[in-house]
Structures are given as C-alpha cells and as structure tokens.
C-alpha atoms as a PDB file:
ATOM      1  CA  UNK A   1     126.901 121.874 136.809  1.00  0.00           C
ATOM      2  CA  UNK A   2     128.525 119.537 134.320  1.00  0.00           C
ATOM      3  CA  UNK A   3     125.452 116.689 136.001  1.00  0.00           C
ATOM      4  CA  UNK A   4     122.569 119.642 135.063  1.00  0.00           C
ATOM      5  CA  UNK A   5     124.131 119.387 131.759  1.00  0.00           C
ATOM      6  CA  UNK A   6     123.751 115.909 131.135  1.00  0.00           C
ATOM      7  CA  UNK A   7     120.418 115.482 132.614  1.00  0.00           C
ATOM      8  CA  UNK A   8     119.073 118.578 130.639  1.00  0.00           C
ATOM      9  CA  UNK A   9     120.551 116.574 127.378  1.00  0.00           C
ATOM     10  CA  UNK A  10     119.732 113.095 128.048  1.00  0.00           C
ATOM     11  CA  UNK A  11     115.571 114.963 128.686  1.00  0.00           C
ATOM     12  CA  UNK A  12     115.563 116.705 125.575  1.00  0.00           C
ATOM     13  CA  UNK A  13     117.053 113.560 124.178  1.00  0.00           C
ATOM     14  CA  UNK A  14     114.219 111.452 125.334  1.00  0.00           C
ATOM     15  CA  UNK A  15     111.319 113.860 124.586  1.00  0.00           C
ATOM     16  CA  UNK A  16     112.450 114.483 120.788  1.00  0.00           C
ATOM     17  CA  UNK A  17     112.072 110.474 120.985  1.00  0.00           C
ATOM     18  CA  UNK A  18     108.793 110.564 122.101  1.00  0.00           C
ATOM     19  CA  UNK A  19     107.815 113.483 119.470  1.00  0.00           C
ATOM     20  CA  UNK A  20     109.033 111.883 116.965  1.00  0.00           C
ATOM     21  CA  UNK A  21     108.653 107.972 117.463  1.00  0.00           C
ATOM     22  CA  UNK A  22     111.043 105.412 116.838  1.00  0.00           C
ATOM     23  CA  UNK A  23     111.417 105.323 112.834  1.00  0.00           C
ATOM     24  CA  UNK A  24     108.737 102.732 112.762  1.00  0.00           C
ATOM     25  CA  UNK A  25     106.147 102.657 110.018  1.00  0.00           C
ATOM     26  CA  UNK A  26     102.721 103.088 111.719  1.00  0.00           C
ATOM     27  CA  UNK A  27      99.555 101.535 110.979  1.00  0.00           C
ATOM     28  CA  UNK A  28      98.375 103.593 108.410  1.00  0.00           C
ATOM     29  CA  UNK A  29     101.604 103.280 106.124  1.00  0.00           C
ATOM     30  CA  UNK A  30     100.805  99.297 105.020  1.00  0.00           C
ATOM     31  CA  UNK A  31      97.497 100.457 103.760  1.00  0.00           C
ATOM     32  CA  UNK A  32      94.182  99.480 105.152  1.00  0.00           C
ATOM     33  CA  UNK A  33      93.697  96.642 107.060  1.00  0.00           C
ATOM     34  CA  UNK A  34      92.403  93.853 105.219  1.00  0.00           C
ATOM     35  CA  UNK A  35      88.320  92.933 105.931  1.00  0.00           C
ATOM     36  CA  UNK A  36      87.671  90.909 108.744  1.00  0.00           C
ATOM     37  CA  UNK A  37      85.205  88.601 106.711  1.00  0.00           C
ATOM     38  CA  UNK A  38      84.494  87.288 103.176  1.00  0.00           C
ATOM     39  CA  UNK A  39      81.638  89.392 103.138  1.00  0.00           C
ATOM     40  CA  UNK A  40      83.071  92.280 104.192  1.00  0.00           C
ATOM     41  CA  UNK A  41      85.740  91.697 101.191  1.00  0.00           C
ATOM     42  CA  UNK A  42      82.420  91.405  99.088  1.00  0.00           C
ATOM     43  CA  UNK A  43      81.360  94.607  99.940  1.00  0.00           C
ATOM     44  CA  UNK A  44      84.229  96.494  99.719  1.00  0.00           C
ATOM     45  CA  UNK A  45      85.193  94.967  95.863  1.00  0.00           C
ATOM     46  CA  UNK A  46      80.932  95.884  95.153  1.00  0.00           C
ATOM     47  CA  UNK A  47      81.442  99.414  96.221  1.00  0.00           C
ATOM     48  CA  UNK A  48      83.933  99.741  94.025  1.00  0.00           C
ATOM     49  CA  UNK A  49      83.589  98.234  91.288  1.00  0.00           C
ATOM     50  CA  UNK A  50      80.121  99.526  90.979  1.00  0.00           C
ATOM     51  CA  UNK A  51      80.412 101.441  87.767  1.00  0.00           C
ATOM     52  CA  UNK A  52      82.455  98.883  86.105  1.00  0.00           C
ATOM     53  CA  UNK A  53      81.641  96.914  82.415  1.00  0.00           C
ATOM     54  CA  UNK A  54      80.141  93.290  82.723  1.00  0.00           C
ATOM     55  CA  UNK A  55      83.013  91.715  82.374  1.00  0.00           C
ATOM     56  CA  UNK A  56      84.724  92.880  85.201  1.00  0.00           C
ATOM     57  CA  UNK A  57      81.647  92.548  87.739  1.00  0.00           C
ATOM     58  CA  UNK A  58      81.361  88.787  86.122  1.00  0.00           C
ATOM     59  CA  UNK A  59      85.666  88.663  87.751  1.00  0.00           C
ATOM     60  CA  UNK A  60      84.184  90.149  90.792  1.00  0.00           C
ATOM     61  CA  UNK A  61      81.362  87.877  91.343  1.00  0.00           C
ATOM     62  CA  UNK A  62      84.067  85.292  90.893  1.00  0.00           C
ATOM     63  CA  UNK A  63      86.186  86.343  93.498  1.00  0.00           C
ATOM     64  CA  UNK A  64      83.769  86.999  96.275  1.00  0.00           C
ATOM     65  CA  UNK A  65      81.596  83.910  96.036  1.00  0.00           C
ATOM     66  CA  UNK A  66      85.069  82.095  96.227  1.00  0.00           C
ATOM     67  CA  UNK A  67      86.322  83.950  98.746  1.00  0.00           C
ATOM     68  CA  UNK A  68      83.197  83.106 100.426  1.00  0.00           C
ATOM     69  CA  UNK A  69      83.206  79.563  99.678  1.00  0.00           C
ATOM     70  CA  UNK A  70      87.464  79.295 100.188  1.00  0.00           C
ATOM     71  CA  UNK A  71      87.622  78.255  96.910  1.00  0.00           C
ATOM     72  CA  UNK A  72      91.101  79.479  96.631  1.00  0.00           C
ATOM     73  CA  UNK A  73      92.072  78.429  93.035  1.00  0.00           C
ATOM     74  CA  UNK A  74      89.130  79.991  92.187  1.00  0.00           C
ATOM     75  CA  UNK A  75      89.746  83.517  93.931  1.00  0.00           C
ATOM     76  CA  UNK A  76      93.546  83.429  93.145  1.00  0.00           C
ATOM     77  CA  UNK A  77      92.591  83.230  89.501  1.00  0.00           C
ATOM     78  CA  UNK A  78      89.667  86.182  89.341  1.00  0.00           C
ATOM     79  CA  UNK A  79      91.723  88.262  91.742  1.00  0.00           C
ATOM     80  CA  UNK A  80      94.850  88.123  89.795  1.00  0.00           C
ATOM     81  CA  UNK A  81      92.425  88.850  86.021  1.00  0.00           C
ATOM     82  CA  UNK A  82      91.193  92.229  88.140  1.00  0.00           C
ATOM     83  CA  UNK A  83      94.865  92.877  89.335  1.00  0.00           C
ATOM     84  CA  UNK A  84      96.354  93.080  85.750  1.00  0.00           C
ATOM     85  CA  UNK A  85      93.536  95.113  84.366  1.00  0.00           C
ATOM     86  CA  UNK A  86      94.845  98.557  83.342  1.00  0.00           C
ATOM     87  CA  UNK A  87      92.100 100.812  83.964  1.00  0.00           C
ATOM     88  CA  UNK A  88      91.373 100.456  87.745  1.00  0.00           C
ATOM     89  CA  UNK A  89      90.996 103.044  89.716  1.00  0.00           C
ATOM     90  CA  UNK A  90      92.532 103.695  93.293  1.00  0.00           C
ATOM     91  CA  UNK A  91      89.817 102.405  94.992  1.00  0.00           C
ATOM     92  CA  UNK A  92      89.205  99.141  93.124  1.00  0.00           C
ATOM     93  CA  UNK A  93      93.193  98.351  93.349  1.00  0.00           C
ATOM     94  CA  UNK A  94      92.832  98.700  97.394  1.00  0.00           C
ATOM     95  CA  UNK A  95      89.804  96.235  96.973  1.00  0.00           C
ATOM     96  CA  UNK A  96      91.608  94.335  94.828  1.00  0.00           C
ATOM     97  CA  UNK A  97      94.793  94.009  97.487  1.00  0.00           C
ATOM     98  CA  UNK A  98      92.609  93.882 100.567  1.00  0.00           C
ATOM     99  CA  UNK A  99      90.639  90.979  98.829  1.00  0.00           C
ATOM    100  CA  UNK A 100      93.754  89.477  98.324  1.00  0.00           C
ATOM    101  CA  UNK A 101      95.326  89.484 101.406  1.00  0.00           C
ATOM    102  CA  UNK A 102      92.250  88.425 103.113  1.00  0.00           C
ATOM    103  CA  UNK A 103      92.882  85.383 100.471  1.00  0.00           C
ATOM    104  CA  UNK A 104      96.168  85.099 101.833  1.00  0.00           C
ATOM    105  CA  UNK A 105      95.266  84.543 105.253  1.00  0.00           C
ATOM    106  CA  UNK A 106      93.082  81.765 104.436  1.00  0.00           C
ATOM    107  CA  UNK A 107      95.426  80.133 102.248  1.00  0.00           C
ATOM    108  CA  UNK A 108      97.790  80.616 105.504  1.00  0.00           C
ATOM    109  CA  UNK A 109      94.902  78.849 107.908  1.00  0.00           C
ATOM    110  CA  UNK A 110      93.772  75.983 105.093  1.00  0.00           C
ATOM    111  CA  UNK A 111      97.932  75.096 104.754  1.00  0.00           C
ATOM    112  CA  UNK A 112      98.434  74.977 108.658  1.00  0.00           C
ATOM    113  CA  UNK A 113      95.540  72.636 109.022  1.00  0.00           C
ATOM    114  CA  UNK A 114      96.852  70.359 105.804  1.00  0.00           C
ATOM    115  CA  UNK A 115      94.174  71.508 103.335  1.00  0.00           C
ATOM    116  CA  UNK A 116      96.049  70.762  99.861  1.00  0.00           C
ATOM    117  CA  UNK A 117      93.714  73.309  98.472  1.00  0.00           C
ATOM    118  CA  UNK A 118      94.999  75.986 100.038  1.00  0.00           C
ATOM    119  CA  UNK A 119      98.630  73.882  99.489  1.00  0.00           C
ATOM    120  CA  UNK A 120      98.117  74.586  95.998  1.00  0.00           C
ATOM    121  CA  UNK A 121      96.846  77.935  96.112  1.00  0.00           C
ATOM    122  CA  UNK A 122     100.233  78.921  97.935  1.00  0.00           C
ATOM    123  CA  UNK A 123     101.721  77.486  95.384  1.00  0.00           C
ATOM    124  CA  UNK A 124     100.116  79.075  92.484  1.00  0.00           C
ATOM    125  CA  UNK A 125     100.330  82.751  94.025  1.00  0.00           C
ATOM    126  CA  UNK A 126     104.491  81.841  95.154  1.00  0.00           C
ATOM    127  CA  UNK A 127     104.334  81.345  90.940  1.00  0.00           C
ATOM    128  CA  UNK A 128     102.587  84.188  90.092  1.00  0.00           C
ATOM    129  CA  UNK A 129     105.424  86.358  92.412  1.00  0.00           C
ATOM    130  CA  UNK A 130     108.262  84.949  90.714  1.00  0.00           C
ATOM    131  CA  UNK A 131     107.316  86.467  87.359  1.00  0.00           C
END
C-alpha cells in the first residue's frame, strides 16, 4: 500500500511538471526574435515608422542603409538618436530593439573575425550601457 502511495505521488508529481514546465522563460517572453537579415530589419523599422516626421525617417534611413552596409558606427549612432526619442510608439521601440540586436550580432561576427570596426562599435555601445 505504502509503494501505491509513493508511485501515485511521485506521477502526480511528474505530470504537474509537465503542465506546468520547468520555471523557464519561453520564447515569447525575450520579445521577438530579431530579423534574420538587414533587410528584413529595414522593413520592419519602415513599417513602423511610416507615419513619422522627416526627421526621424532621415534617423531611419540612417540606420538601415548602415545596417545594410555594416557600417556599425554609423547604425550605433542613428539607432541610439531613435532609442532616446520620447514619442515612439510600441511598435517602433520593438523595431528599434530588434534593429539593434540584429546590430549586435554583427558587431559580435565583425569582432570574432578582428574587424576593428565592429571593435569599436562594441566599444561605443559597452559606453553607451554604462550611463
């Protein structure tokens, strides 16, 4: 009886685990995943920035045709201008942070294959963190 018990407990035990995971954020909890392509960053910041003033498009242009070219410098700068803008909306600050860490991963690929551009682009957004 007392082995029913404990094999009855240690089931339940194990299927309230599988109901309810393991305490691990999923997928959809770090946001979207960051485009794939330069392009597709394009078109994601164009969508939604669409309706903006031509200033900001002129930051936007920036960053993609950067982002595009891995002109780093060049996209840290114009990304971080449309970051500290007030008046964004939801979906240009998820443009804004999936441009960004699409940036990020190139920075990460130019600095593994010795590219002091992207050296100094790490550098620059490391500064930009610590204030």
């Amino acid at each position: 009886m007392k082995s029913s018990y404990v094999v009855r407990c240690a089931a339940f035990s194990a299927g309230l685990l599988l109901l309810l995971g393991c305490g691990g954020k999923s997928e959809s909890d770090a946001g979207p995943p960051p485009p794939k392509t330069p392009k597709a960053a394009a078109s994601q910041m164009d969508a939604a920035f669409q309706g903006a003033d031509a200033g900001v498009k002129q930051n936007v242009a920036v960053a993609t045709t950067a982002l595009q070219q891995r002109d780093y410098e060049a996209a840290v700068a114009a990304l971080q201008a449309l970051e500290a803008q007030k008046d964004k909306n939801f979906q240009q600050g998820e443009a804004i942070r999936s441009s960004l860490r699409l940036l990020q991963s190139q920075i990460i690929d130019g600095v593994s294959k010795g590219d002091p551009k992207a050296q100094h682009a790490a550098d620059m957004l490391r500064a930009q963190r610590q204030h």
